[in-house]
C-alpha atoms as a PDB file:
ATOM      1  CA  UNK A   1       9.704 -21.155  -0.229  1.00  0.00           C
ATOM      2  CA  UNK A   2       9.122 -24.704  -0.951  1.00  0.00           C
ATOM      3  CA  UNK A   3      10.915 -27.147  -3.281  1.00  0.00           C
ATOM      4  CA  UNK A   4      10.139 -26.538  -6.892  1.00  0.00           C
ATOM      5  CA  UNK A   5       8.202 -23.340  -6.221  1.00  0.00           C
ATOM      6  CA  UNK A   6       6.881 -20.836  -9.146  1.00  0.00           C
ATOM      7  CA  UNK A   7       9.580 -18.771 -10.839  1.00  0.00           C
ATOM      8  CA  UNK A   8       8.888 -15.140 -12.065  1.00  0.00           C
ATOM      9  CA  UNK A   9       5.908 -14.925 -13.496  1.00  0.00           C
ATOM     10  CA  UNK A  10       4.885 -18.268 -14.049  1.00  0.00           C
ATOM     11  CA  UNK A  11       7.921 -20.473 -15.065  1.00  0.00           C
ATOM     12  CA  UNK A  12       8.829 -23.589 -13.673  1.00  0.00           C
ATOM     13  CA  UNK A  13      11.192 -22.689 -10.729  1.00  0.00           C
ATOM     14  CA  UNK A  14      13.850 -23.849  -7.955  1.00  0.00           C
ATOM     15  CA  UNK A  15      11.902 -22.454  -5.337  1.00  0.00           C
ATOM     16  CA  UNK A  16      14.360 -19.562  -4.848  1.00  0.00           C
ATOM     17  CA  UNK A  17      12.492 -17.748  -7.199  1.00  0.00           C
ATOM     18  CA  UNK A  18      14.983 -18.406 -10.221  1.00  0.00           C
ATOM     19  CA  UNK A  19      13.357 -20.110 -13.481  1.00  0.00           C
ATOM     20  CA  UNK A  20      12.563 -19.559 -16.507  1.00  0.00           C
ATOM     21  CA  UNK A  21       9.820 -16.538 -17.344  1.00  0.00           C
ATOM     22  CA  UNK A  22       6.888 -16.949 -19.621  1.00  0.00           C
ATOM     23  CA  UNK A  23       9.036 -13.404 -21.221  1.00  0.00           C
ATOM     24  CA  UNK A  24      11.879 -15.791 -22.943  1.00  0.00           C
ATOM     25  CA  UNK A  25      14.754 -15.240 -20.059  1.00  0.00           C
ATOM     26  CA  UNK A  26      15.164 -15.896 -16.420  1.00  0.00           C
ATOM     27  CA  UNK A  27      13.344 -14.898 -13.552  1.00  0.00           C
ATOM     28  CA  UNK A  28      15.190 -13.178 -10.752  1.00  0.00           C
ATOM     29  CA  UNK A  29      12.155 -13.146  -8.574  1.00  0.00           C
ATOM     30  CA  UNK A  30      12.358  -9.624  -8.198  1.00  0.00           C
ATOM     31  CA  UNK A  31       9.809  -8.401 -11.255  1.00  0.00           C
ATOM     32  CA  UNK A  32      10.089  -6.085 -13.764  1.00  0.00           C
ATOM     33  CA  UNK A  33       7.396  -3.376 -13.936  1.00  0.00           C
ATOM     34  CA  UNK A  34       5.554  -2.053 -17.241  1.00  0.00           C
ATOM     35  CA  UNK A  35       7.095   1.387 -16.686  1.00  0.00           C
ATOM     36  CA  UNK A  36      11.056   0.223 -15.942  1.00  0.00           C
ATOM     37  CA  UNK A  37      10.792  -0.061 -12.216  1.00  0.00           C
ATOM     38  CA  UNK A  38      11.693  -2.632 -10.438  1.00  0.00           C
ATOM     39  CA  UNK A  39       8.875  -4.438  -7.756  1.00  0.00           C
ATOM     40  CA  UNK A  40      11.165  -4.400  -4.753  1.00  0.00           C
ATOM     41  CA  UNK A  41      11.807  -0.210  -5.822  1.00  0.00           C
ATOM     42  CA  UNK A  42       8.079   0.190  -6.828  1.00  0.00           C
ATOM     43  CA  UNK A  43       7.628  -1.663  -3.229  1.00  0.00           C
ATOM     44  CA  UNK A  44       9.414   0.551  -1.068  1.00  0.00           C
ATOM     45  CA  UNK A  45       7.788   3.708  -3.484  1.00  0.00           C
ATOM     46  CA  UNK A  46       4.154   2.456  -1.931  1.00  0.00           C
ATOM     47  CA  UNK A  47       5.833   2.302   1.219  1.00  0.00           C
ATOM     48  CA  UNK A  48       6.645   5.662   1.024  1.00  0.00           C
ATOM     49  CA  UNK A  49       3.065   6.831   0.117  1.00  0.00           C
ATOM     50  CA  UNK A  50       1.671   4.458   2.643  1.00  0.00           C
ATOM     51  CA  UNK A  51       3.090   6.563   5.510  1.00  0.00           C
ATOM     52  CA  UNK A  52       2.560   9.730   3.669  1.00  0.00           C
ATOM     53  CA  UNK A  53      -1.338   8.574   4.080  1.00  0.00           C
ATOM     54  CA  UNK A  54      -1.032   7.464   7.532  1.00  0.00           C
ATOM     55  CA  UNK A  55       0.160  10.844   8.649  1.00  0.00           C
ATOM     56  CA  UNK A  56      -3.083  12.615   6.656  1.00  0.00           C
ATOM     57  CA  UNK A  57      -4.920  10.396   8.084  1.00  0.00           C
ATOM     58  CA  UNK A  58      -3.626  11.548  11.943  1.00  0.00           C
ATOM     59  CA  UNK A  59      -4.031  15.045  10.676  1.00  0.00           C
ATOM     60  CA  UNK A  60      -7.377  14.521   9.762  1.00  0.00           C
ATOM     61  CA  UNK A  61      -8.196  12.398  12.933  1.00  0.00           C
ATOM     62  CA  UNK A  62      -7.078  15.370  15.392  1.00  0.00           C
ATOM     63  CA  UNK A  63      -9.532  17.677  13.399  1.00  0.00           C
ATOM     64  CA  UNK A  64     -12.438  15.287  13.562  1.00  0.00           C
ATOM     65  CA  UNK A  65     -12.014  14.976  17.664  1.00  0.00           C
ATOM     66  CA  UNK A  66     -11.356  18.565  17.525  1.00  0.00           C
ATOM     67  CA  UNK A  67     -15.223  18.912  15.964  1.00  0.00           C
ATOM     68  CA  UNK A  68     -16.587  16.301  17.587  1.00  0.00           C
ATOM     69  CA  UNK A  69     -15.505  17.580  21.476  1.00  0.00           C
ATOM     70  CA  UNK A  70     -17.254  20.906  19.717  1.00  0.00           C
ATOM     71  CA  UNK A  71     -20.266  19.536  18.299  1.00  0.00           C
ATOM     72  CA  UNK A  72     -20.916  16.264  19.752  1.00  0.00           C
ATOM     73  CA  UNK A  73     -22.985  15.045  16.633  1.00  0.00           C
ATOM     74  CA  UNK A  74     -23.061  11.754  15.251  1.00  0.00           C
ATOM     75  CA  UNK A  75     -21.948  13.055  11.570  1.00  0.00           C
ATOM     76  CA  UNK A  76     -18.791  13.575  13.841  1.00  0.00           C
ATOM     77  CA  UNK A  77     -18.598  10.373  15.325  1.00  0.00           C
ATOM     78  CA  UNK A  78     -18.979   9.223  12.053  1.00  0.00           C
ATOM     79  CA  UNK A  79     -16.188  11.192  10.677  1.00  0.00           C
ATOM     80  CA  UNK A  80     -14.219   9.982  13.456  1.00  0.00           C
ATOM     81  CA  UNK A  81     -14.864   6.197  13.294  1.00  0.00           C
ATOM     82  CA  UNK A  82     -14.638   6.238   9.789  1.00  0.00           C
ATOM     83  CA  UNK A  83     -10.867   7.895   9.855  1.00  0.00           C
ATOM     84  CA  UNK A  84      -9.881   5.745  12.646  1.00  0.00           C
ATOM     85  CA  UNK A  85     -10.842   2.894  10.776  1.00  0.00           C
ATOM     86  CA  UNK A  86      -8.817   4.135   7.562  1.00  0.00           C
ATOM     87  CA  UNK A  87      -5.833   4.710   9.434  1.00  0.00           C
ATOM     88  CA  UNK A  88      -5.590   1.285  11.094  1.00  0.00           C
ATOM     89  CA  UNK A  89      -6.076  -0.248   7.896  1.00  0.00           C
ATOM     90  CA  UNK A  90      -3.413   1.987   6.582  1.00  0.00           C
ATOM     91  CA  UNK A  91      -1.162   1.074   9.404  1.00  0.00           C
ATOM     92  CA  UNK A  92      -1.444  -2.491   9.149  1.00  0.00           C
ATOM     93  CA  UNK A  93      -1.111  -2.784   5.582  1.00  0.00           C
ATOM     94  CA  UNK A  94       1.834  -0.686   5.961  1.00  0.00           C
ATOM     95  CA  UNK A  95       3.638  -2.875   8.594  1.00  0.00           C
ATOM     96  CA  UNK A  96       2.798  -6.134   6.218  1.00  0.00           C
ATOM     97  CA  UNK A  97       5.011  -4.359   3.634  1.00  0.00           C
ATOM     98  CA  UNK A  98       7.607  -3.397   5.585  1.00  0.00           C
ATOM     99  CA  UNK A  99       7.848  -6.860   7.579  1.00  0.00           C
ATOM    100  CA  UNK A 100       6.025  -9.712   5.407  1.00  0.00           C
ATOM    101  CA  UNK A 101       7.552 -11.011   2.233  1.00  0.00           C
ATOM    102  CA  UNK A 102       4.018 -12.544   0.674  1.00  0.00           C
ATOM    103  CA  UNK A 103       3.042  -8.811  -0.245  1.00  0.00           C
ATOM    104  CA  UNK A 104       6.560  -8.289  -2.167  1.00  0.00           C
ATOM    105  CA  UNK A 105       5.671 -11.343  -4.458  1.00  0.00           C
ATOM    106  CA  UNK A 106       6.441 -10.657  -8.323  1.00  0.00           C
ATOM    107  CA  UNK A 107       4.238  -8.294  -9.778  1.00  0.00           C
ATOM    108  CA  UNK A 108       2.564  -6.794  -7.011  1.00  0.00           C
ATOM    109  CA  UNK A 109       4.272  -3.213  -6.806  1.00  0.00           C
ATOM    110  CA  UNK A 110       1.961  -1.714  -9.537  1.00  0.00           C
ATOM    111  CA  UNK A 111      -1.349  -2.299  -8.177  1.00  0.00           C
ATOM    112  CA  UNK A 112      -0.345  -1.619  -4.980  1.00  0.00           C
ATOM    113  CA  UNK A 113       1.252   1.807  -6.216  1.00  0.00           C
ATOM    114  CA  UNK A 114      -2.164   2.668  -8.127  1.00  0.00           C
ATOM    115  CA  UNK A 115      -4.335   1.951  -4.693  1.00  0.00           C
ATOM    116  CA  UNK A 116      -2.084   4.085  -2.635  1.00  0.00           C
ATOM    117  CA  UNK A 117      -1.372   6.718  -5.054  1.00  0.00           C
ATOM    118  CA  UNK A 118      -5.191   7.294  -5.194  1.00  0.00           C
ATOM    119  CA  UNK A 119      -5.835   7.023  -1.900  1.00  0.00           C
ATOM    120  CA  UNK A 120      -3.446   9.828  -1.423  1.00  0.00           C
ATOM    121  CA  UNK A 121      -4.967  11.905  -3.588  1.00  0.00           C
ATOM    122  CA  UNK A 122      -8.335  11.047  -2.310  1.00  0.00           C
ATOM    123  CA  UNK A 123      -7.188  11.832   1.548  1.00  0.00           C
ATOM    124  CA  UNK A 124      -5.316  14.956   0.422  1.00  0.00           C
ATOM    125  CA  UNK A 125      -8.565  16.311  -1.325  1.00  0.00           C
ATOM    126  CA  UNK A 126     -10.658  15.298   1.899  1.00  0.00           C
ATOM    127  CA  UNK A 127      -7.697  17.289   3.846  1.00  0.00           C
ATOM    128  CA  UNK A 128      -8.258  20.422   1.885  1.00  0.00           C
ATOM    129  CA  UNK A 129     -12.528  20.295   1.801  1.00  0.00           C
ATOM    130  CA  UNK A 130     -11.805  20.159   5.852  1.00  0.00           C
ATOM    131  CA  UNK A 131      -9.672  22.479   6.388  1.00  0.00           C
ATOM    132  CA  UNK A 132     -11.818  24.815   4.940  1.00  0.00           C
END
C-alpha cells in the first residue's frame, strides 16, 4: 500500500493500515465485525463455504451431464451451462480470496459471508429438488 493510505475504516493512515478509526481507537487493519468476528476469521469462514459450494456445484454438474447424455434436450444443456458457469465463478472468486489481498480489505468478511452463506443454501436446496 501506498504512502499515507486509508486506515481502518476511514481514518487517516500510515499506509500499513494503522490510524486512527472513525470508532475512537486505532485501526489494526484487520476489522472488527458487527457480530465479534474478526474479517481475516470471517474471511477464511467464506473461504470455507466457498469450497463447500464449489464441490455442490461438481455434484450437481456430474448429474446434469448424466441427464443430458440421457436426454439430449436443451433444458439440459441449459442446466449444464448454467452450473458450469456457477462453478467457474465460484472457483475464481474462491482463488481471489485465497491469493489476492484487495478482497481481504476492512470490512468485507460480512457481505461476503451473507452471499456465500445463501448461495449455499440456495445450491443445497437445488441439490435436493435434483436428486429427487
Amino acid at each position: 500500500m501506498g504512502e499515507g493510505g486509508n486506515g481502518y475504516q476511514g481514518g487517516a493512515g500510515n499506509g500499513s493500515g494503522q490510524g486512527a478509526g472513525q470508532h475512537g481507537g486505532a485501526g489494526n487493519g484487520s476489522g472488527h465485525q458487527g457480530f465479534g468476528i474478526e474479517n481475516a476469521q470471517l474471511i477464511n469462514v467464506d473461504i470455507i463455504i466457498g469450497v463447500a459450494n464449489i464441490i455442490i456445484l461438481l455434484i450437481l454438474l456430474y448429474m446434469y451431464l448424466g441427464s443430458y447424455r440421457e436426454f439430449k434436450s436443451k433444458f439440459t444443456f441449459g442446466l449444464v451451462a448454467f452450473t458450469f458457469l456457477l462453478l467457474l465463478q465460484n472457483v475464481m472468486f474462491t482463488v481471489f480470496l485465497l491469493t489476492y489481498q484487495g478482497f481481504r480489505g476492512p470490512d468485507m468478511g460480512t457481505p461476503i459471508f451473507f452471499l456465500n452463506i445463501i448461495e449455499f443454501f440456495a445450491l443445497s436446496i437445488l441439490l435436493w429438488v435434483t436428486r429427487e
